[in-house]
N, C-alpha and C. Protein backbone atom coordinates (compact mmCIF):
# COMPACT_ATOMS: atom_id res chain seq x y z
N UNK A 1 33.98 7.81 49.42
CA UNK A 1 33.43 9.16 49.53
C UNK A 1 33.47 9.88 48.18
N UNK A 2 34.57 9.82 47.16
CA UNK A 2 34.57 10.48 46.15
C UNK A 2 33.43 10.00 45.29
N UNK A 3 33.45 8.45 45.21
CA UNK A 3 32.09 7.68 44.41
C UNK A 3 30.91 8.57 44.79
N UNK A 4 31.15 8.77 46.23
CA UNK A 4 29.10 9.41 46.49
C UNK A 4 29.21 10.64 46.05
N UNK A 5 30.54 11.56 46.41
CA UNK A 5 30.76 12.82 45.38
C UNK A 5 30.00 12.85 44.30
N UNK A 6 30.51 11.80 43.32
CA UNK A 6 30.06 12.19 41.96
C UNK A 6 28.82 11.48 41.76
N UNK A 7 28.55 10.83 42.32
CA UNK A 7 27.16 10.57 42.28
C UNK A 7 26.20 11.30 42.75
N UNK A 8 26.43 11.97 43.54
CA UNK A 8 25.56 13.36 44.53
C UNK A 8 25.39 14.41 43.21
N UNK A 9 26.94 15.03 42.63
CA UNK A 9 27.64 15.72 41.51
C UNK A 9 26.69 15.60 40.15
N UNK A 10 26.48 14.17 39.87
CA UNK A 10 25.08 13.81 39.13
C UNK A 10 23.30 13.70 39.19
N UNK A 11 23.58 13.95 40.36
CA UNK A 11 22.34 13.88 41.03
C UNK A 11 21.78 15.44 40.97
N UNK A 12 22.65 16.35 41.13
CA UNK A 12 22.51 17.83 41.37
C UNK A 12 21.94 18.24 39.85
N UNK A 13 23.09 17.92 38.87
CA UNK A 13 23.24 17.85 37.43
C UNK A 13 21.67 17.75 37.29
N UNK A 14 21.52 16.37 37.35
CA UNK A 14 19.68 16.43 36.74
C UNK A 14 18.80 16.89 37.73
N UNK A 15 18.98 17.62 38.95
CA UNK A 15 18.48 18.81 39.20
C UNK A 15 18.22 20.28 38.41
N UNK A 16 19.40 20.15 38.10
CA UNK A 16 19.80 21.73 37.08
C UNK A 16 19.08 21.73 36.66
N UNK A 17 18.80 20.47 35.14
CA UNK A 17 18.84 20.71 33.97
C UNK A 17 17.02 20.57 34.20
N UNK A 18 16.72 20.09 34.97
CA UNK A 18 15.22 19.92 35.35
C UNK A 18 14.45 21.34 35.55
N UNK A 19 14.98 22.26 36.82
CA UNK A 19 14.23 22.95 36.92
C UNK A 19 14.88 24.28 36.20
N UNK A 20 16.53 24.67 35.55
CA UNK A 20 16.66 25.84 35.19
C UNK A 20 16.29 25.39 33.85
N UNK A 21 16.22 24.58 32.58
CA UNK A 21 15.76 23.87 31.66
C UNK A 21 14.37 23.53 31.44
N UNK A 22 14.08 22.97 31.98
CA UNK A 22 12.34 22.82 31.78
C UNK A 22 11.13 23.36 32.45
N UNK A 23 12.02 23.67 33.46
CA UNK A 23 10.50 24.61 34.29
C UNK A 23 10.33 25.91 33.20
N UNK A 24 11.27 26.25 32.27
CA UNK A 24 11.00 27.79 31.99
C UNK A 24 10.91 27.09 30.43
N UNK A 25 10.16 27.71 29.44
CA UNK A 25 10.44 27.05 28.17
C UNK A 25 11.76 27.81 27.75
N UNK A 26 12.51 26.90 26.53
CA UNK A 26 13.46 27.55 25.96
C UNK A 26 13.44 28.24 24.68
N UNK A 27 13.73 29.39 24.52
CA UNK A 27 13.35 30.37 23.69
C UNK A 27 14.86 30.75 22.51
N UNK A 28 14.80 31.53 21.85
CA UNK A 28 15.62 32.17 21.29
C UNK A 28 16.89 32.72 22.34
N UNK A 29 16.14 33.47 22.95
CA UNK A 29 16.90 34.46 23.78
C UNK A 29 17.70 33.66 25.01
N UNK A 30 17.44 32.21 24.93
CA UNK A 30 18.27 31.86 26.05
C UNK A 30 19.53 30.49 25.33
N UNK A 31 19.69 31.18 24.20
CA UNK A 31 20.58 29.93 23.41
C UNK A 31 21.77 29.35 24.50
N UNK A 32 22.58 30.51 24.86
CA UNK A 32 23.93 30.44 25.46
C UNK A 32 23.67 29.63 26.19
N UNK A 33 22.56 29.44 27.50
CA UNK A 33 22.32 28.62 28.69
C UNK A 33 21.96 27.21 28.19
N UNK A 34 21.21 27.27 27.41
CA UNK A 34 21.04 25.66 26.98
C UNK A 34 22.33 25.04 26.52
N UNK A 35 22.87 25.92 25.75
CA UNK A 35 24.01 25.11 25.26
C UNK A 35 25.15 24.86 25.82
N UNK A 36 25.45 25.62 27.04
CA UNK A 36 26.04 25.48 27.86
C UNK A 36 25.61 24.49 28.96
N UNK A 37 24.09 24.22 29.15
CA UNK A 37 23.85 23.03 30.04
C UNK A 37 24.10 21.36 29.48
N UNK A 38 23.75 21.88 27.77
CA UNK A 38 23.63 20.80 26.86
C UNK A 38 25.30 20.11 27.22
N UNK A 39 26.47 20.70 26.84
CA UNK A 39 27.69 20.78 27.19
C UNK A 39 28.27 19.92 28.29
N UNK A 40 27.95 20.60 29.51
CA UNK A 40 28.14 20.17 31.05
C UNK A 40 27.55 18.67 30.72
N UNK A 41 26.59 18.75 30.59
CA UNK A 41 25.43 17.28 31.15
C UNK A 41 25.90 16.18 30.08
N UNK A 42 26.29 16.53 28.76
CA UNK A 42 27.18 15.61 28.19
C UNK A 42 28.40 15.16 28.83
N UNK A 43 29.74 16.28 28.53
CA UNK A 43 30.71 16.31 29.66
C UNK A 43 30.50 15.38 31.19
N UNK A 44 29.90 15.78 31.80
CA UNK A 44 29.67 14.96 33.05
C UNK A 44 29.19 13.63 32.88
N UNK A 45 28.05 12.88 31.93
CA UNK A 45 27.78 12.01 31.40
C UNK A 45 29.17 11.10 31.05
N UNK A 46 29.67 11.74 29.96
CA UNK A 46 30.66 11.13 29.79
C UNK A 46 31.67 10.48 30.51
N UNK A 47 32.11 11.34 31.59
CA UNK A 47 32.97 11.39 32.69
C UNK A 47 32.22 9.46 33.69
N UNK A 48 31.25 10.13 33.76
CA UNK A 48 30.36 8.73 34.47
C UNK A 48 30.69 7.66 34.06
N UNK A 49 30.03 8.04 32.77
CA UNK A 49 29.89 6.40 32.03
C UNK A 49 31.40 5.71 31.92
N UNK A 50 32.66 6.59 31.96
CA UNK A 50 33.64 5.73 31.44
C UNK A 50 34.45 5.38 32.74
N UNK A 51 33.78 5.63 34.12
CA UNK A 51 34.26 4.63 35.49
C UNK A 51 33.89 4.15 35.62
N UNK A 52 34.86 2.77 35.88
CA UNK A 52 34.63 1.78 36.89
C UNK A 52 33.14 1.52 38.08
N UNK A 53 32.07 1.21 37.69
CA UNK A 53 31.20 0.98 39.24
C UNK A 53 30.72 2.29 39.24
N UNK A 54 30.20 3.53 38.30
CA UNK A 54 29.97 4.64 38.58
C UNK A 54 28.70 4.44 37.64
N UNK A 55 27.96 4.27 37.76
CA UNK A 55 26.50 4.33 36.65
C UNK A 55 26.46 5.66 36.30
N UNK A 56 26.09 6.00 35.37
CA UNK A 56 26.10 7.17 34.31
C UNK A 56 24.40 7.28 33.51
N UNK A 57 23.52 6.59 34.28
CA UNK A 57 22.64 6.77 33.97
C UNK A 57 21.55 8.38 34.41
N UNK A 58 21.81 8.12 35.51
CA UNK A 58 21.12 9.31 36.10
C UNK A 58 21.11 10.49 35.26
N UNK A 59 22.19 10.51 34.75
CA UNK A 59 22.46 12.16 34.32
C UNK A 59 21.97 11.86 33.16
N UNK A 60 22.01 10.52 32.12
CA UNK A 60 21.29 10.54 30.95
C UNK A 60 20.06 10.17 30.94
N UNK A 61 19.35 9.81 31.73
CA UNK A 61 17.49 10.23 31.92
C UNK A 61 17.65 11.76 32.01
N UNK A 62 18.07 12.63 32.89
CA UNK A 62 17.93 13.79 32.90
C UNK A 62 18.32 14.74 31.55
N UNK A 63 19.04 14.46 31.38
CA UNK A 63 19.25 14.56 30.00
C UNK A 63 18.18 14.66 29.05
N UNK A 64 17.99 13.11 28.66
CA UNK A 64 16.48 12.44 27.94
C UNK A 64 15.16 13.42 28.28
N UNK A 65 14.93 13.53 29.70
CA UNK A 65 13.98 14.37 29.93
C UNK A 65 14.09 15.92 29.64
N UNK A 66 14.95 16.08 29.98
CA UNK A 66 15.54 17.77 29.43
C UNK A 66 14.93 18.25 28.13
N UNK A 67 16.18 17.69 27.54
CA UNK A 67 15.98 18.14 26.17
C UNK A 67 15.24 17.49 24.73
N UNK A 68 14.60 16.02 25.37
CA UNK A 68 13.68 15.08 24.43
C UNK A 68 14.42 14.39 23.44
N UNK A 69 13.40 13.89 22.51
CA UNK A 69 14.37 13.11 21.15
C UNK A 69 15.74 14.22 20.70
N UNK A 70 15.51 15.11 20.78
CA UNK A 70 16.43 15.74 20.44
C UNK A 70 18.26 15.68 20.66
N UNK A 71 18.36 15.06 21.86
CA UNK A 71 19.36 15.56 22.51
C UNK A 71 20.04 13.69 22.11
N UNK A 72 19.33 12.63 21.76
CA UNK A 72 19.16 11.22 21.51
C UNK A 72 20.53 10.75 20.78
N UNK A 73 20.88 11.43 19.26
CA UNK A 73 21.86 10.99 18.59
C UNK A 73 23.16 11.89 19.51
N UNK A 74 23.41 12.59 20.16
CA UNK A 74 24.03 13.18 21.28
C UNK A 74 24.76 12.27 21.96
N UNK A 75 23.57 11.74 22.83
CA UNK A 75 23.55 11.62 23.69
C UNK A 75 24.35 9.99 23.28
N UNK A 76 23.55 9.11 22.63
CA UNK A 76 24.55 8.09 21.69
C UNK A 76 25.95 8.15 21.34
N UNK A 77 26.49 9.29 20.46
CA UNK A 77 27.65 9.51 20.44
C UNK A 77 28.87 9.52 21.43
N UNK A 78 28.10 10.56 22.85
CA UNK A 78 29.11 10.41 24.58
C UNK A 78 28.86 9.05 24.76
N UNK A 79 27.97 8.67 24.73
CA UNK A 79 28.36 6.81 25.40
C UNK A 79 29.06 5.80 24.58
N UNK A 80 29.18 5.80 23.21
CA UNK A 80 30.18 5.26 22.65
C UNK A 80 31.70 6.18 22.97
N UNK A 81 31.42 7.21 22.53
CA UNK A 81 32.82 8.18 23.32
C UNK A 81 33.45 7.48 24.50
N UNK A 82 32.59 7.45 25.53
CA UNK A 82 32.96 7.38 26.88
C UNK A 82 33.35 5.99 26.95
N UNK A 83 32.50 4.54 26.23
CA UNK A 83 32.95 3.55 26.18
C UNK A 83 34.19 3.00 25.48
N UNK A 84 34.36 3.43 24.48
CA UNK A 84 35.45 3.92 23.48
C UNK A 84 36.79 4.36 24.30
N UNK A 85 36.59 5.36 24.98
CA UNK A 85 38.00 5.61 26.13
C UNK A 85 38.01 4.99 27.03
N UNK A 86 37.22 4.25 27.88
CA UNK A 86 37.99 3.29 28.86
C UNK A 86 38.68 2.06 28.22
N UNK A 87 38.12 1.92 27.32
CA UNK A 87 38.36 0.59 26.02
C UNK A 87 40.28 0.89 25.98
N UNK A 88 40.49 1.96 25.57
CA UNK A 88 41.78 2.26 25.16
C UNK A 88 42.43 2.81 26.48
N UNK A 89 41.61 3.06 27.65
CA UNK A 89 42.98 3.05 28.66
C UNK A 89 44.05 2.45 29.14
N UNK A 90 42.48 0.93 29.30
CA UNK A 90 42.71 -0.30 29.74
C UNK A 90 43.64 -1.02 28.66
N UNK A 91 43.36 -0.65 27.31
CA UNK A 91 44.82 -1.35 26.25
C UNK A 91 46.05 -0.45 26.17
N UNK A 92 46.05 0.37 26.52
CA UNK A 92 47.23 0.99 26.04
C UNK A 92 48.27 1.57 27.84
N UNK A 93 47.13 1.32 28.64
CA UNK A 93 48.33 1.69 29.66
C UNK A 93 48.06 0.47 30.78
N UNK A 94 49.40 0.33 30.82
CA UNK A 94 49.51 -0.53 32.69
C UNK A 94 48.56 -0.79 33.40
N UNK A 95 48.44 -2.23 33.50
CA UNK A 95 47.01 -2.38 34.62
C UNK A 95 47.99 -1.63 35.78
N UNK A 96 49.19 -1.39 36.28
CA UNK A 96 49.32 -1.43 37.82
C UNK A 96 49.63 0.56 37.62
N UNK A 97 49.76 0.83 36.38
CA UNK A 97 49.67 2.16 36.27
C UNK A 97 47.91 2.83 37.07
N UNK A 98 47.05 1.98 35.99
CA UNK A 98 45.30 2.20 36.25
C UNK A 98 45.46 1.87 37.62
N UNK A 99 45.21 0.87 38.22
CA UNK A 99 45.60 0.58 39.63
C UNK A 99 45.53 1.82 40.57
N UNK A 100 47.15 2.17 40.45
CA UNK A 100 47.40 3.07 40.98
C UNK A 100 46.40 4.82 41.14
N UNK A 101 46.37 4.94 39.75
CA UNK A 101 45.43 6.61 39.64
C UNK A 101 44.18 6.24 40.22
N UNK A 102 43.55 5.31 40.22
CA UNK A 102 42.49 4.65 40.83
C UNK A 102 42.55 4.99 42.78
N UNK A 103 43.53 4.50 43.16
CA UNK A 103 43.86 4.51 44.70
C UNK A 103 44.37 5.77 44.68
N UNK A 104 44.98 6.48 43.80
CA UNK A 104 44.93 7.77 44.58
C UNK A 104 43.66 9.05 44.53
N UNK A 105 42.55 8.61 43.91
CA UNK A 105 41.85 9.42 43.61
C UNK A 105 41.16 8.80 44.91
N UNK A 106 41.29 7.54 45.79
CA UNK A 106 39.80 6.95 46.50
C UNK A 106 39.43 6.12 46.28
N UNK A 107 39.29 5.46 44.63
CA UNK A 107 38.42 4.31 43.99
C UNK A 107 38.55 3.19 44.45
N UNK A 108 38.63 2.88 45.69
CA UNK A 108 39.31 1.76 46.13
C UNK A 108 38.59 0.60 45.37
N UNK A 109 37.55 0.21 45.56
CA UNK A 109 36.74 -0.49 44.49
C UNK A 109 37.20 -1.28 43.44
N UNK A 110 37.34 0.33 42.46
CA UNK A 110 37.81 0.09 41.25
C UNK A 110 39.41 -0.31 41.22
N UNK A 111 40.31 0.02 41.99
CA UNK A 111 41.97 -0.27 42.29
C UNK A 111 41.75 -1.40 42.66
N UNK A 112 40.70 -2.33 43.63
CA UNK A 112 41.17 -3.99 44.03
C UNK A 112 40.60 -4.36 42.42
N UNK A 113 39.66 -4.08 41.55
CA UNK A 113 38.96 -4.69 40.21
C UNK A 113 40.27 -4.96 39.45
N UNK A 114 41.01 -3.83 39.49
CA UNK A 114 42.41 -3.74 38.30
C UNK A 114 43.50 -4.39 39.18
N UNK A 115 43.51 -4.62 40.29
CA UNK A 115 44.55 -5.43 40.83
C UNK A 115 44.30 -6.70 40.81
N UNK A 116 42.81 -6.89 40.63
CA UNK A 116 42.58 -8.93 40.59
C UNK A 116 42.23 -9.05 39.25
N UNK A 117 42.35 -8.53 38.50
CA UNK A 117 42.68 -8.77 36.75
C UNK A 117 44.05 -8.62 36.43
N UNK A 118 45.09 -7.76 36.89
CA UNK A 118 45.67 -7.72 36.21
C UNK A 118 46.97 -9.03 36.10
N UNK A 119 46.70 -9.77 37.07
CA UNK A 119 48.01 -10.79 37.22
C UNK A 119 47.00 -12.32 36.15
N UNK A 120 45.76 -11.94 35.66
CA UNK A 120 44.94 -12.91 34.55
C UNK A 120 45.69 -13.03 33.26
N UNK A 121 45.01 -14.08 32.85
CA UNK A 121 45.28 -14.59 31.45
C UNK A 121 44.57 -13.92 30.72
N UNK A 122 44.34 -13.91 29.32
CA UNK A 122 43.36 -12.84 28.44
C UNK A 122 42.03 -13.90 28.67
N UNK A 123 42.16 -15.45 28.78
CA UNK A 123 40.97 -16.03 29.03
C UNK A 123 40.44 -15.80 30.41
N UNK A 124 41.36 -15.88 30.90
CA UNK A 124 40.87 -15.43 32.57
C UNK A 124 40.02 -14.09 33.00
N UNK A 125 40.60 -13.15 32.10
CA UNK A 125 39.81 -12.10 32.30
C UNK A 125 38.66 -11.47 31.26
N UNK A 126 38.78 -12.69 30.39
CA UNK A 126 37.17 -12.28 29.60
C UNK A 126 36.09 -13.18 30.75
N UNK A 127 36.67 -14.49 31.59
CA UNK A 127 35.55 -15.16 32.37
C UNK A 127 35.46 -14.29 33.12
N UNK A 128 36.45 -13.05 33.90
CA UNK A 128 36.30 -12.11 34.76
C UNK A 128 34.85 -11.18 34.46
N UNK A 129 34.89 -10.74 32.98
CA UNK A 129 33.66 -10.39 32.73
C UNK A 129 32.23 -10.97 32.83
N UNK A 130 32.56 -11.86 32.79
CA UNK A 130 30.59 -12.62 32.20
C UNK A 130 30.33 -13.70 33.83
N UNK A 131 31.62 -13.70 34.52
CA UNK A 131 31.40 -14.54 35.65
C UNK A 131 30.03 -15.17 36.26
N UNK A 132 29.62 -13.40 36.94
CA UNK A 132 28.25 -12.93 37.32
C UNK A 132 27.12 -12.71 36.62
N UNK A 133 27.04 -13.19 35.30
CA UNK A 133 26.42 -13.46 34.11
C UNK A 133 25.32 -15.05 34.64
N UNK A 134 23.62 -14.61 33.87
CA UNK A 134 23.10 -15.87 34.06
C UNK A 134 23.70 -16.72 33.97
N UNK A 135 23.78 -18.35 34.74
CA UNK A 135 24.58 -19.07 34.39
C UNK A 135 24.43 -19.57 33.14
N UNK A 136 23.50 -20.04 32.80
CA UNK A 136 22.99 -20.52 31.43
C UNK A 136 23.44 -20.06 29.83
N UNK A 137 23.99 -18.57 30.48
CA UNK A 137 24.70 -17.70 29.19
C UNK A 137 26.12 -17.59 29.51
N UNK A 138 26.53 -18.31 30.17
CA UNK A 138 27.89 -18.46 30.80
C UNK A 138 28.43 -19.23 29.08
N UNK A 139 28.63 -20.38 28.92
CA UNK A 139 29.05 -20.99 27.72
C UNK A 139 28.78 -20.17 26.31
N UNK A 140 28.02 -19.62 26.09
CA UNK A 140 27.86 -19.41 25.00
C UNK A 140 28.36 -17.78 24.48
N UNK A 141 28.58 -17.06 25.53
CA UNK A 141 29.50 -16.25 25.92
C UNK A 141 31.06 -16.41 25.83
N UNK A 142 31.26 -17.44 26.54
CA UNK A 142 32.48 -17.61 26.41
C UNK A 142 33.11 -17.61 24.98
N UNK A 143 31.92 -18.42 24.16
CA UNK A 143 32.66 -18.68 22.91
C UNK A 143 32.16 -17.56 21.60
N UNK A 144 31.49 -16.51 22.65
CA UNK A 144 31.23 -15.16 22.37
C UNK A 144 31.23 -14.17 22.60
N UNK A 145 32.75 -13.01 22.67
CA UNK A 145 33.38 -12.57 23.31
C UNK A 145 32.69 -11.22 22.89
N UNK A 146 32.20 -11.02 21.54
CA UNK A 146 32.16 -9.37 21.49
C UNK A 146 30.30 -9.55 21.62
N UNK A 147 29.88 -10.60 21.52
CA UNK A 147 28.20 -10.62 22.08
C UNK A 147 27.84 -10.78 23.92
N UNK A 148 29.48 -11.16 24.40
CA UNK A 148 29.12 -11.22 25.52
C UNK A 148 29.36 -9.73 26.33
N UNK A 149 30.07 -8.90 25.52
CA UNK A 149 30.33 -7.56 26.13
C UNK A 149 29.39 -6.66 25.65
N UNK A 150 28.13 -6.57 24.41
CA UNK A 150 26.91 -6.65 24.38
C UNK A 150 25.79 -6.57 25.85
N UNK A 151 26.28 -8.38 25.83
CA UNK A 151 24.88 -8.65 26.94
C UNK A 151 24.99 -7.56 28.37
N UNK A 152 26.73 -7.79 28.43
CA UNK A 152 27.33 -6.74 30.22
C UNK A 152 26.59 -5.85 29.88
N UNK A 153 26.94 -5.12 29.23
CA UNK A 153 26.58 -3.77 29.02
C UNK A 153 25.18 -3.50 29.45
N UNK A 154 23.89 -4.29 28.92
CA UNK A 154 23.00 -4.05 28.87
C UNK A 154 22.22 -5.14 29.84
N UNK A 155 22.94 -5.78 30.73
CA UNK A 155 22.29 -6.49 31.86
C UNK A 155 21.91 -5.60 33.09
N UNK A 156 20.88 -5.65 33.24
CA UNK A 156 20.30 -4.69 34.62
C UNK A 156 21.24 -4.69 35.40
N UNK A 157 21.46 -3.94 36.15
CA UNK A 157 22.09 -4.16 37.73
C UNK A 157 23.51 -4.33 37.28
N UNK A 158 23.89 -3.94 35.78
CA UNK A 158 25.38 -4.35 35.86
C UNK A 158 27.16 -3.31 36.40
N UNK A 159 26.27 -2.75 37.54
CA UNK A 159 27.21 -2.06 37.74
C UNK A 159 28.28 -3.11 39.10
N UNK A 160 27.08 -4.02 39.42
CA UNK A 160 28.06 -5.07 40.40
C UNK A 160 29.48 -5.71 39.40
N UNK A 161 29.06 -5.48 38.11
CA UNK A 161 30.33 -5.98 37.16
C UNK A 161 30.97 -5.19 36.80
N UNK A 162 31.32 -3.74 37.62
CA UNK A 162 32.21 -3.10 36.44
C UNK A 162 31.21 -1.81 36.26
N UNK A 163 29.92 -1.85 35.70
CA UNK A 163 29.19 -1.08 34.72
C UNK A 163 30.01 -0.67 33.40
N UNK A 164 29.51 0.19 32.77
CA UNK A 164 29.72 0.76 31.30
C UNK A 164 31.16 0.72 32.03
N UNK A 165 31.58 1.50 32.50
CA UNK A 165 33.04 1.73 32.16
C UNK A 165 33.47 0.96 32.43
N UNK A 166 33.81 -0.09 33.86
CA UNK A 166 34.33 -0.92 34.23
C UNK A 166 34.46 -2.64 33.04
N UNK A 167 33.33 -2.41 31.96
CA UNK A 167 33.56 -3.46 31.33
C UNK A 167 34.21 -3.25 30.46
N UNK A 168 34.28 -1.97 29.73
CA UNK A 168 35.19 -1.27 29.02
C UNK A 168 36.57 -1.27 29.23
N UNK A 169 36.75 -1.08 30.41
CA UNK A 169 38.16 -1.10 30.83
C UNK A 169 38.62 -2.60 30.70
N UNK A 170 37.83 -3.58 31.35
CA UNK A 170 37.90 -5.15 30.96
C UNK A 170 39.23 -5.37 30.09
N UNK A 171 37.46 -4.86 29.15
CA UNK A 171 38.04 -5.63 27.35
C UNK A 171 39.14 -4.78 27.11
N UNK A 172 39.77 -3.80 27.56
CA UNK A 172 40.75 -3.01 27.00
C UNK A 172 42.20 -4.02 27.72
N UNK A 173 41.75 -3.79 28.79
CA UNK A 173 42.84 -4.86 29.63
C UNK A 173 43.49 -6.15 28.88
N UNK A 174 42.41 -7.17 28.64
CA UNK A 174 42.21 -8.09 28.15
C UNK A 174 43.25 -8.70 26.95
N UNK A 175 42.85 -7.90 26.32
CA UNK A 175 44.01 -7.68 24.74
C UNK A 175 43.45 -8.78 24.41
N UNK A 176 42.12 -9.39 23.95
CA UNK A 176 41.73 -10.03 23.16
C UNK A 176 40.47 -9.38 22.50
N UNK A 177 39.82 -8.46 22.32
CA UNK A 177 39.00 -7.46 21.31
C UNK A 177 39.98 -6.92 20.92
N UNK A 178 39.44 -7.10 19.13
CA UNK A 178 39.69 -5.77 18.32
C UNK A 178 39.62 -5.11 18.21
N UNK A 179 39.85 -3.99 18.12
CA UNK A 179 39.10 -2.45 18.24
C UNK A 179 38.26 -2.34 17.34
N UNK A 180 38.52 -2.63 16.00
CA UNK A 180 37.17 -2.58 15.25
C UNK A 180 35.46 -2.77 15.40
N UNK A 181 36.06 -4.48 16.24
CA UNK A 181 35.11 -5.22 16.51
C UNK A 181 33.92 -4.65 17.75
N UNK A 182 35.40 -4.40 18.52
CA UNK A 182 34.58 -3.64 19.78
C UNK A 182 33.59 -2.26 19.67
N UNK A 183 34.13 -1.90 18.95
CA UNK A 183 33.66 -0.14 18.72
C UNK A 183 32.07 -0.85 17.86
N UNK A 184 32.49 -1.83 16.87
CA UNK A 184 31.14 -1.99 16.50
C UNK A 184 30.01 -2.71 17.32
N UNK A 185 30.77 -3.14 18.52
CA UNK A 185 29.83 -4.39 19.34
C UNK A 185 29.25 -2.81 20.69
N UNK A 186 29.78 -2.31 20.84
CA UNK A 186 29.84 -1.15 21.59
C UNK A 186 28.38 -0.43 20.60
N UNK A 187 29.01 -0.15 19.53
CA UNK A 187 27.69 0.90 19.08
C UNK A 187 26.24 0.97 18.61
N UNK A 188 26.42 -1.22 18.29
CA UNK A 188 25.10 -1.68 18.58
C UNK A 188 24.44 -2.07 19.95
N UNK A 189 25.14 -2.09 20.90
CA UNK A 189 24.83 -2.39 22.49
C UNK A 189 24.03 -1.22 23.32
N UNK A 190 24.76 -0.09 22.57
CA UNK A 190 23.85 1.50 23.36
C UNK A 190 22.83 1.75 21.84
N UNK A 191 22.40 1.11 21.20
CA UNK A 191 21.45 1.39 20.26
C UNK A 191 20.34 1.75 20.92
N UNK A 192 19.50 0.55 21.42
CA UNK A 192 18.18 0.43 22.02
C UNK A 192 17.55 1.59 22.32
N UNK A 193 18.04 2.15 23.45
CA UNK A 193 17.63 3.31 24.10
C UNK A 193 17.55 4.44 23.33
N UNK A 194 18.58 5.00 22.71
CA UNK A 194 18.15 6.29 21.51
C UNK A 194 17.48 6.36 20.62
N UNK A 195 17.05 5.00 19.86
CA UNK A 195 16.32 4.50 18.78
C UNK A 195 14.60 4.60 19.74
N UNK A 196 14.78 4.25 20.74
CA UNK A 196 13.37 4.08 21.26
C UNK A 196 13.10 5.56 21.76
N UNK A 197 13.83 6.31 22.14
CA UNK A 197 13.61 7.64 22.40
C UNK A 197 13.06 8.77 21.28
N UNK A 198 13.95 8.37 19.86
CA UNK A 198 13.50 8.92 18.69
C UNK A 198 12.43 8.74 18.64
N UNK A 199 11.69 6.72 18.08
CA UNK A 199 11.05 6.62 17.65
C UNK A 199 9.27 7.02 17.91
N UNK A 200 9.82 6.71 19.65
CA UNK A 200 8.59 7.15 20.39
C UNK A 200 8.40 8.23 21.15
N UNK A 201 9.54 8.79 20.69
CA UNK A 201 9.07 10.73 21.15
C UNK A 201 9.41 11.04 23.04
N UNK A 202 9.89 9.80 23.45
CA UNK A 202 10.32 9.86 25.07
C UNK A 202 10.86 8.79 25.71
């Protein structure tokens, strides 16, 4: 129930920003409101993208549509942000800690994900990632750990794995990415989409 919460919660969001945002043009005189929607719809974005099984897309089309190329290098920044902090939850605290805040919020989902990783090997739970991966990119993955958290990221439908946050949390778990490595495999993975939004104006 809390999942459809915030998914409803996002759903409303690019309601807002649709009709109090674009039905009216934005002028001088209405700085405070934009930037205050600009704010929220990041904020909430963020919040999305860095759970477990919670797609975080919705709110960034609405977004995209909102406010245009404009809002693009933004909007880039919260999704490395957001990927960036599940990255370091998952390394720096207790799988049975995560676990836990997980089951008490509801996430049941996400609490069995961190309970059947966390008793893995660091190899065990990078195959945890790419499992559900074409088979064919199964091997070459394996022996490509920061191209295979790349491909998650940006495989359709990948919220049956985790999604953005849930793979994030993964590799944080994992303790085999670098942080360096990751943050850079992370910030070419959400490229695509802002670069194509700039370049082509939508």
């Amino acid at each position: 129930m809390l999942y459809l919460s915030i998914l409803g919660l996002g759903h409303l969001a690019g309601e807002f920003f649709d009709l109090s945002l674009v039905a009216e043009p934005v002028d001088d005189a209405r700085p405070l409101s934009l930037y205050l929607g600009l704010s929220l719809g990041l904020g909430l974005y963020m919040v999305l993208m860095a759970l477990p099984f919670v797609p975080g897309m919705e709110v960034s089309v609405a977004l995209l549509i909102t406010f245009g190329p404009e809002i693009a290098p933004a909007l880039y920044m919260a999704t490395v942000t957001a990927l960036t902090g599940a990255y370091a939850v998952g390394n720096r605290i207790h799988s049975e800690l995560i676990g836990r805040f997980f089951g008490a919020l509801g996430f049941t989902k996400a609490e069995r994900f961190v309970g059947d990783l966390a008793p893995l090997t660091p190899d065990g739970k990078l195959q945890a990632l790419i499992d559900r991966a074409p088979i064919r990119l199964v091997p070459f993955l394996l022996r490509h750990r920061y191209i295979a958290v790349m491909v998650a990221l940006n495989l359709p439908g990948n919220t049956i794995i985790g999604g953005g946050g849930g793979i994030a949390l993964l590799a944080g778990m994992s303790g085999i990415f670098r942080f360096r490595y990751y943050l850079a495999a992370v910030a070419l993975a959400v490229t695509p989409v802002p670069v194509a939004v700039i370049v082509f104006g939508h």
